[in-house]
N, C-alpha and C. Protein backbone atom coordinates (compact mmCIF):
# COMPACT_ATOMS: atom_id res chain seq x y z
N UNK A 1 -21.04 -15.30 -7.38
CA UNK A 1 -19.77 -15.19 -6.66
C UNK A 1 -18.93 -14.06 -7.24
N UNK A 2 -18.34 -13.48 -6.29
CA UNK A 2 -17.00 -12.22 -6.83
C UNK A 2 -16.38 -12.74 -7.84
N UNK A 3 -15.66 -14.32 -7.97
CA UNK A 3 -14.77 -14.45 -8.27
C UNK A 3 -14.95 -14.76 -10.12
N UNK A 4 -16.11 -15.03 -10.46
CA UNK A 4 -16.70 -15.18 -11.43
C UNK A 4 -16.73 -14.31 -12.82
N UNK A 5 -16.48 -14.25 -13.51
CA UNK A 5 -16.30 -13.47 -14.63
C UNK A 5 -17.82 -13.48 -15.64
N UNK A 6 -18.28 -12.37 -15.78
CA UNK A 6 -19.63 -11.99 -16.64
C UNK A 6 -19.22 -13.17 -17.74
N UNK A 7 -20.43 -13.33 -18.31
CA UNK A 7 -21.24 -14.15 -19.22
C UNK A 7 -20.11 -13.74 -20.23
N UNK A 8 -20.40 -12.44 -20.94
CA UNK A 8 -19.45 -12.06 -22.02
C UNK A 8 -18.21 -11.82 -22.19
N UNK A 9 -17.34 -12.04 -21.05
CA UNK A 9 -16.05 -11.64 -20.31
C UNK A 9 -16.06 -13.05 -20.73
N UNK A 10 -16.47 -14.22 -20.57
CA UNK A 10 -16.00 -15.78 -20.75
C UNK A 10 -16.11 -15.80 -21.83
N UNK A 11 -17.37 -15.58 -22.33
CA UNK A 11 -17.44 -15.74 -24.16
C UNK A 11 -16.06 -15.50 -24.69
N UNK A 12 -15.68 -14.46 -24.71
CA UNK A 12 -14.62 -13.43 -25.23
C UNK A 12 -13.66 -14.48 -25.00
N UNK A 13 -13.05 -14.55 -23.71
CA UNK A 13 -11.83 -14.80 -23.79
C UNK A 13 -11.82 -16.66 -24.29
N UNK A 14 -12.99 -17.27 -24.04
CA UNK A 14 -12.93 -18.88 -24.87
C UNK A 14 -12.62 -18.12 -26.30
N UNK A 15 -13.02 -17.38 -26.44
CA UNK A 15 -12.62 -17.17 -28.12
C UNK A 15 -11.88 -16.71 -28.66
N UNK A 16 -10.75 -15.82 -28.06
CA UNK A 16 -9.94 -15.76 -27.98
C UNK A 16 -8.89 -16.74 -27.97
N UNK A 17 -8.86 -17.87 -26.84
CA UNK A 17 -8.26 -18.98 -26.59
C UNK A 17 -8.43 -19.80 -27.59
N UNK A 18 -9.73 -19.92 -28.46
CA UNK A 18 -9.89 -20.66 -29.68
C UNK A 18 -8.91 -20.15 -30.70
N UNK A 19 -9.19 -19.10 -30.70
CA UNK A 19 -8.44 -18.61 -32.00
C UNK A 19 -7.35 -18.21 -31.88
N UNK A 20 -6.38 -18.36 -30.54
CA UNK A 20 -4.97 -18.14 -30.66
C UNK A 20 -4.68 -19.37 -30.91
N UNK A 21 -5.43 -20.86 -30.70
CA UNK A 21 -5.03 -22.22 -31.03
C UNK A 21 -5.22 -22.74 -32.80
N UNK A 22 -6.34 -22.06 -33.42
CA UNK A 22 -6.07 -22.04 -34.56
C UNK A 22 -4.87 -21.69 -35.07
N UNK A 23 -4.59 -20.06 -34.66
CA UNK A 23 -3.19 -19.38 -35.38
C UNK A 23 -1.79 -20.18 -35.11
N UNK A 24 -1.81 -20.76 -33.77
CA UNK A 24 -0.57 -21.36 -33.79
C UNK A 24 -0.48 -22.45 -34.39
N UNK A 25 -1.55 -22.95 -34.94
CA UNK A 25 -1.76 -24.46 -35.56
C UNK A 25 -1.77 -24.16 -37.17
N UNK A 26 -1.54 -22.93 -37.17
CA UNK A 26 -1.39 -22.22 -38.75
C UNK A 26 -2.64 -21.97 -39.07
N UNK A 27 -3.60 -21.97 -38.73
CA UNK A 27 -4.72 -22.12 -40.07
C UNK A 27 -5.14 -20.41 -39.93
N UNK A 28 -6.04 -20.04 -40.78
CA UNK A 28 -5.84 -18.45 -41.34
C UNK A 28 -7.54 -18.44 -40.13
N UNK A 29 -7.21 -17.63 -39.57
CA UNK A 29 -8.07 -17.22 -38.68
C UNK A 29 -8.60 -15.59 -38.67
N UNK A 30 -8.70 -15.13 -39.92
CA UNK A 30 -9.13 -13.70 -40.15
C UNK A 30 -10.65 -14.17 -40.92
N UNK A 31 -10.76 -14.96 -41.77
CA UNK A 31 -11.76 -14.67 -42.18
C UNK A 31 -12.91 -15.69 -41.44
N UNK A 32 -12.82 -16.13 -40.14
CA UNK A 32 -13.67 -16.54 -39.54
C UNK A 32 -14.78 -16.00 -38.72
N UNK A 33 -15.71 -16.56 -38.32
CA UNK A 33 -17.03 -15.27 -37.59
C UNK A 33 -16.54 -14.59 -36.07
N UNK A 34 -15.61 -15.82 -35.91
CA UNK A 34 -15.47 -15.24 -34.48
C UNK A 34 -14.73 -13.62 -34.45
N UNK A 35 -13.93 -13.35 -35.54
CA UNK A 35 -13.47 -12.27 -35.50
C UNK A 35 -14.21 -11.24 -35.14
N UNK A 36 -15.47 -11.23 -35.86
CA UNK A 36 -16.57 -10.24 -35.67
C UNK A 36 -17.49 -9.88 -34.21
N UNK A 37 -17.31 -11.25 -33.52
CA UNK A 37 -17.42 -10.81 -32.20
C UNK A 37 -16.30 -10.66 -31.50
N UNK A 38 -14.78 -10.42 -31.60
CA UNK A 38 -13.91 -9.96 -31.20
C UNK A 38 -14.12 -8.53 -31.35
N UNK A 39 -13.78 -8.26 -32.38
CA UNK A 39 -13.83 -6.88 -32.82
C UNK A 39 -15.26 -5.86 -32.01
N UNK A 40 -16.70 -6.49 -31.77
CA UNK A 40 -17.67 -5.93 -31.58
C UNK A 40 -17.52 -6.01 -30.09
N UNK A 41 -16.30 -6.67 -29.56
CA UNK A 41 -16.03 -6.86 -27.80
C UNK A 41 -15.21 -5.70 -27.80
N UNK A 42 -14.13 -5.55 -28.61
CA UNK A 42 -13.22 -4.53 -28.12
C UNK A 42 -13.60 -2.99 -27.34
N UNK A 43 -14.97 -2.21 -27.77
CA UNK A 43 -15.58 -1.63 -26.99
C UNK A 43 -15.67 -1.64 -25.54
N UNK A 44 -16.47 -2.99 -25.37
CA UNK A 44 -16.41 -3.37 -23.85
C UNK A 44 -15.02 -3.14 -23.49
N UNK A 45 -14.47 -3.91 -23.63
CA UNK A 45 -12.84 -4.36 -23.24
C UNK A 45 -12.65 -3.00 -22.86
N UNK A 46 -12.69 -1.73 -24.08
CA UNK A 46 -11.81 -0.71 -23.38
C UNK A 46 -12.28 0.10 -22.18
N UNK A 47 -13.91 -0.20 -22.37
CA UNK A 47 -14.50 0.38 -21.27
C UNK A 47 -13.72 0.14 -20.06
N UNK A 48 -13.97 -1.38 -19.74
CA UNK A 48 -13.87 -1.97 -18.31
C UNK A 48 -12.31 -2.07 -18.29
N UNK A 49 -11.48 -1.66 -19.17
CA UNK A 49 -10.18 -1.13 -18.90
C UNK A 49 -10.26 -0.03 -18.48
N UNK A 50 -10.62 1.20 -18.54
CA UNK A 50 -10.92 2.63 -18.49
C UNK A 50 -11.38 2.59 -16.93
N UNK A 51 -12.70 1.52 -16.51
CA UNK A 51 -13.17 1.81 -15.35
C UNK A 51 -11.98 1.26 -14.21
N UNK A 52 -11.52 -0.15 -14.35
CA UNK A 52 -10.55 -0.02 -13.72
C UNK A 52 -9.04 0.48 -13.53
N UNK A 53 -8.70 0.98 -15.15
CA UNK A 53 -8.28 1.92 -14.84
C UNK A 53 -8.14 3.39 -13.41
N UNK A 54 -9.30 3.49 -13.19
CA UNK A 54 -10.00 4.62 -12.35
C UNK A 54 -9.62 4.35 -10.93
N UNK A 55 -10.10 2.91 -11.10
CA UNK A 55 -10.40 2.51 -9.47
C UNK A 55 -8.42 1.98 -9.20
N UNK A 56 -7.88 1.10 -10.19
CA UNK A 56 -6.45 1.51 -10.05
C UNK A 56 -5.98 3.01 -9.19
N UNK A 57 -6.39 3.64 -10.14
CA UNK A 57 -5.22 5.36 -9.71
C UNK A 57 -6.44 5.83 -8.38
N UNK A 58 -7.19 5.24 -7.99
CA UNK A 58 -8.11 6.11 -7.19
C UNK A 58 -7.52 5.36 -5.85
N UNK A 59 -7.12 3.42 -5.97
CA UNK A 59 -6.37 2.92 -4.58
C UNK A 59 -4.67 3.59 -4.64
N UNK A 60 -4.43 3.51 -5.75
CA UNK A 60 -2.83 3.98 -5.34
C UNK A 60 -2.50 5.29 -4.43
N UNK A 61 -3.90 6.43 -5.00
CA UNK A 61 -4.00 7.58 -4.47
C UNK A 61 -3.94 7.98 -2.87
N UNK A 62 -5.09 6.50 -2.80
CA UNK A 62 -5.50 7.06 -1.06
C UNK A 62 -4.46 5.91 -0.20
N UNK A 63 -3.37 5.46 -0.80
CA UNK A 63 -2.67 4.13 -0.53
C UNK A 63 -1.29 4.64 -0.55
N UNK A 64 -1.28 5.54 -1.62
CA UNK A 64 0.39 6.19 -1.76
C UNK A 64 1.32 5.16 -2.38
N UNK A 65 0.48 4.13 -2.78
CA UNK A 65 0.75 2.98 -3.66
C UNK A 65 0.99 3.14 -5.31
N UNK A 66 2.19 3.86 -5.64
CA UNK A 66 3.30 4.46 -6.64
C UNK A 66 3.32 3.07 -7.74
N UNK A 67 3.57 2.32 -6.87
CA UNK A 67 4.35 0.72 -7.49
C UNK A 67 2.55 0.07 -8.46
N UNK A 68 1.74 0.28 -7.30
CA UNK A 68 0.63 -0.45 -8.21
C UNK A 68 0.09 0.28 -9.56
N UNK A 69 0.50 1.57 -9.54
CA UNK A 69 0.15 2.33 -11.10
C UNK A 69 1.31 2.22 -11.86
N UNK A 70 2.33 2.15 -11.23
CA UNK A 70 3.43 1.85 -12.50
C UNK A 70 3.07 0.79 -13.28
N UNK A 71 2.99 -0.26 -12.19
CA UNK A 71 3.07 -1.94 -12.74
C UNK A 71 1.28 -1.40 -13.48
N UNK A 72 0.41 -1.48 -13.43
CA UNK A 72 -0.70 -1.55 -14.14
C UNK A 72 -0.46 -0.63 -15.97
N UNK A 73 0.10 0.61 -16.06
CA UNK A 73 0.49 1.28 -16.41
C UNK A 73 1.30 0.37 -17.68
N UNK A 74 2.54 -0.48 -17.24
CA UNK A 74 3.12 -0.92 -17.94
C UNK A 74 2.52 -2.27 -18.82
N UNK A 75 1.72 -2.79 -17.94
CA UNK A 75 1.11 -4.48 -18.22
C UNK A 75 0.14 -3.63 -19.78
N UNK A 76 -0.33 -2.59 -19.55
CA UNK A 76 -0.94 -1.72 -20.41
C UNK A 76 -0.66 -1.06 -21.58
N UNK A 77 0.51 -0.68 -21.15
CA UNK A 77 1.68 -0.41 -22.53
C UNK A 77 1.86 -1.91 -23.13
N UNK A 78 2.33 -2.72 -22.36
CA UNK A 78 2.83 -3.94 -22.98
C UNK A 78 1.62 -4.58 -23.75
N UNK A 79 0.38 -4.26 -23.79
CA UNK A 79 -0.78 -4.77 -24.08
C UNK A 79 -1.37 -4.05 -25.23
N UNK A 80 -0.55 -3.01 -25.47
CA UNK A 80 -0.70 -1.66 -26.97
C UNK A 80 -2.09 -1.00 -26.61
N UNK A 81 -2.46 -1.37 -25.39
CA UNK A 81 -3.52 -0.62 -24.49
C UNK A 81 -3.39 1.18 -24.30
N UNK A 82 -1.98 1.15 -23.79
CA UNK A 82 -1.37 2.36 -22.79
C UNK A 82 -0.34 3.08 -24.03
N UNK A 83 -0.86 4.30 -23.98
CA UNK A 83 0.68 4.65 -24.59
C UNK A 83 0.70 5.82 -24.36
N UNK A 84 0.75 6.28 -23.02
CA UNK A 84 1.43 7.36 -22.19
C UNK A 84 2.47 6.77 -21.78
N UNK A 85 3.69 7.40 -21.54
CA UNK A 85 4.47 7.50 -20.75
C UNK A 85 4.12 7.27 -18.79
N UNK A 86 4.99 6.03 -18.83
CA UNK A 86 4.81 5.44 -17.40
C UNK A 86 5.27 6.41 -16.29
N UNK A 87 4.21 6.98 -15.60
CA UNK A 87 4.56 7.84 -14.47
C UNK A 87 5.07 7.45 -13.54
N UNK A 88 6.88 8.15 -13.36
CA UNK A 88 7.28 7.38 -12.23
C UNK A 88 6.99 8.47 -10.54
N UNK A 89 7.71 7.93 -9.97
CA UNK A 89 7.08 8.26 -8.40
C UNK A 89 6.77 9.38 -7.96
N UNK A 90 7.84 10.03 -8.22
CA UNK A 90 7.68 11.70 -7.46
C UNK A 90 6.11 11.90 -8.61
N UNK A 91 6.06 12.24 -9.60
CA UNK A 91 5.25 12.33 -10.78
C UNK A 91 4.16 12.49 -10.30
N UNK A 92 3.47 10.86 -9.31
CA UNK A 92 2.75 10.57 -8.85
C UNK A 92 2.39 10.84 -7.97
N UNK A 93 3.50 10.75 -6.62
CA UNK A 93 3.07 11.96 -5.86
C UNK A 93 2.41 13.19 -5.62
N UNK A 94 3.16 14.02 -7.02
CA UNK A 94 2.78 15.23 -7.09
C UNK A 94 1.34 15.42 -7.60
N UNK A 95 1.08 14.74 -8.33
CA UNK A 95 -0.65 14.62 -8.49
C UNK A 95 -1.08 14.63 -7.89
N UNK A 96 -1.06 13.12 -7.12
CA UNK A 96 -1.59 12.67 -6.39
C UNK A 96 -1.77 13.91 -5.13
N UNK A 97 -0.82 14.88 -4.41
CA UNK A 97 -1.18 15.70 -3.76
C UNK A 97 -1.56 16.76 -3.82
N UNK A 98 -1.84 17.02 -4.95
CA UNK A 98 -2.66 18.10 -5.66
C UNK A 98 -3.92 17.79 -6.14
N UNK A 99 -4.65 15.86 -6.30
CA UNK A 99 -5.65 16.00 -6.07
C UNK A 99 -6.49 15.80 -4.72
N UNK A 100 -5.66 15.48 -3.53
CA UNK A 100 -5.90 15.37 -2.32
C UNK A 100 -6.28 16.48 -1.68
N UNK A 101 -5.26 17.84 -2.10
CA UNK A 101 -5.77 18.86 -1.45
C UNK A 101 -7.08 19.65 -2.27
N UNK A 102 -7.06 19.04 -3.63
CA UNK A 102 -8.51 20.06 -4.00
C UNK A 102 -9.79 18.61 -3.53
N UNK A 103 -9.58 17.76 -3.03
CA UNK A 103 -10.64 17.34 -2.20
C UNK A 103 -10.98 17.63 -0.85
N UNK A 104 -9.65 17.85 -0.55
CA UNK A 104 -9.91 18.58 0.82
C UNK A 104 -10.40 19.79 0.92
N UNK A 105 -10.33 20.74 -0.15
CA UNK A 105 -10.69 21.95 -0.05
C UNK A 105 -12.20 21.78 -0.35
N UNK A 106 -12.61 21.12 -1.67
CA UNK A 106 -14.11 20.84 -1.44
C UNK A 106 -14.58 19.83 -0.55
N UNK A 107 -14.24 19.57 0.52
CA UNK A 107 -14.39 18.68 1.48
C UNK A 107 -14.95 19.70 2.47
N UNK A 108 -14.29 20.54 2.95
CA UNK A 108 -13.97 21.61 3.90
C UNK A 108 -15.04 22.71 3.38
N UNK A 109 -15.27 22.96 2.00
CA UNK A 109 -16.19 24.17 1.62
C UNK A 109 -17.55 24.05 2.01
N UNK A 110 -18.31 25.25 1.51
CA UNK A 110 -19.81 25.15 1.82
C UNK A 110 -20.57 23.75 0.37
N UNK A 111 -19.57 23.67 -0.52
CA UNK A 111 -20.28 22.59 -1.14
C UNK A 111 -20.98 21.04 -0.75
N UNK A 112 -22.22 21.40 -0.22
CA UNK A 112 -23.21 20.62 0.46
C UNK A 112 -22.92 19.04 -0.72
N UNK A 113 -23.29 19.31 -1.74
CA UNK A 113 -23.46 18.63 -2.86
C UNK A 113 -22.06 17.47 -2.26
N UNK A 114 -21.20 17.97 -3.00
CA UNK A 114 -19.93 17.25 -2.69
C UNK A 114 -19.64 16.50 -1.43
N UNK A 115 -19.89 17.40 -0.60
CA UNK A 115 -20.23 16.22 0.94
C UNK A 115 -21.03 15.06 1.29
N UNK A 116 -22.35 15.55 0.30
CA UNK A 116 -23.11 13.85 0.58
C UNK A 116 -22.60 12.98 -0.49
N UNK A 117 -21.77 13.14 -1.59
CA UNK A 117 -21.46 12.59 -2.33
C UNK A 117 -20.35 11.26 -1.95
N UNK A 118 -19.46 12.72 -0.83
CA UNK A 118 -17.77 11.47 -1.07
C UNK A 118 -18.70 10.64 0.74
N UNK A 119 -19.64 10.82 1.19
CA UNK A 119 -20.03 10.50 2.81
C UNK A 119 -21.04 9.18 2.31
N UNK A 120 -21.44 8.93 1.09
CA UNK A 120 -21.93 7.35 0.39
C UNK A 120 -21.69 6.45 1.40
């Protein structure tokens, strides 16, 4: 099912959930094993932050949807994830239509390549 979260995406976050219930219950939760598969997740984590990252700024782009990269942007900062400066609208715009028209221009060119690419 879509709605389902990978095998190691559950691992992670039960263990997580374990061990934020230790810490609030006081007990010293650094020198336990689970740390070590925290730490050996954080990789993943930033990946599949990074990828949706992508697919984020790639719907706001073709959406003109300003508000959904701010708000992602910030949940990201707030998460010690992000630490660019939150692009506000015009900002975005202006990218955003400067990478529209160099797709259009390789859209429009003899670059064969590029055409069967974005036509998937």
């Amino acid at each position: 099912m879509i709605d389902e979260e990978p095998a190691g995406k559950q691992d992670l976050m039960s263990i997580l959930k374990t061990l934020a219930g230790y810490y609030n219950a006081g007990i010293n939760i650094y020198s336990l094993p689970e740390i070590k598969t925290v730490k050996s997740s954080s990789t993943n984590v930033s990946n599949e932050i990074q990828k949706y990252s992508n697919l984020i700024w790639e719907i706001g782009k073709h959406t003109a949807d300003t508000e959904l990269v701010q708000i992602f942007q910030l949940k990201l900062k707030q998460a010690g994830v992000f630490s660019d400066e939150i692009l506000s609208a015009d900002k975005l715009e202006a990218i955003w239509q400067s990478e529209l028209a160099s797709e259009e221009d390789k859209y429009f060119s003899d670059d064969e390549q590029y055409k069967r690419q974005i036509n998937k």
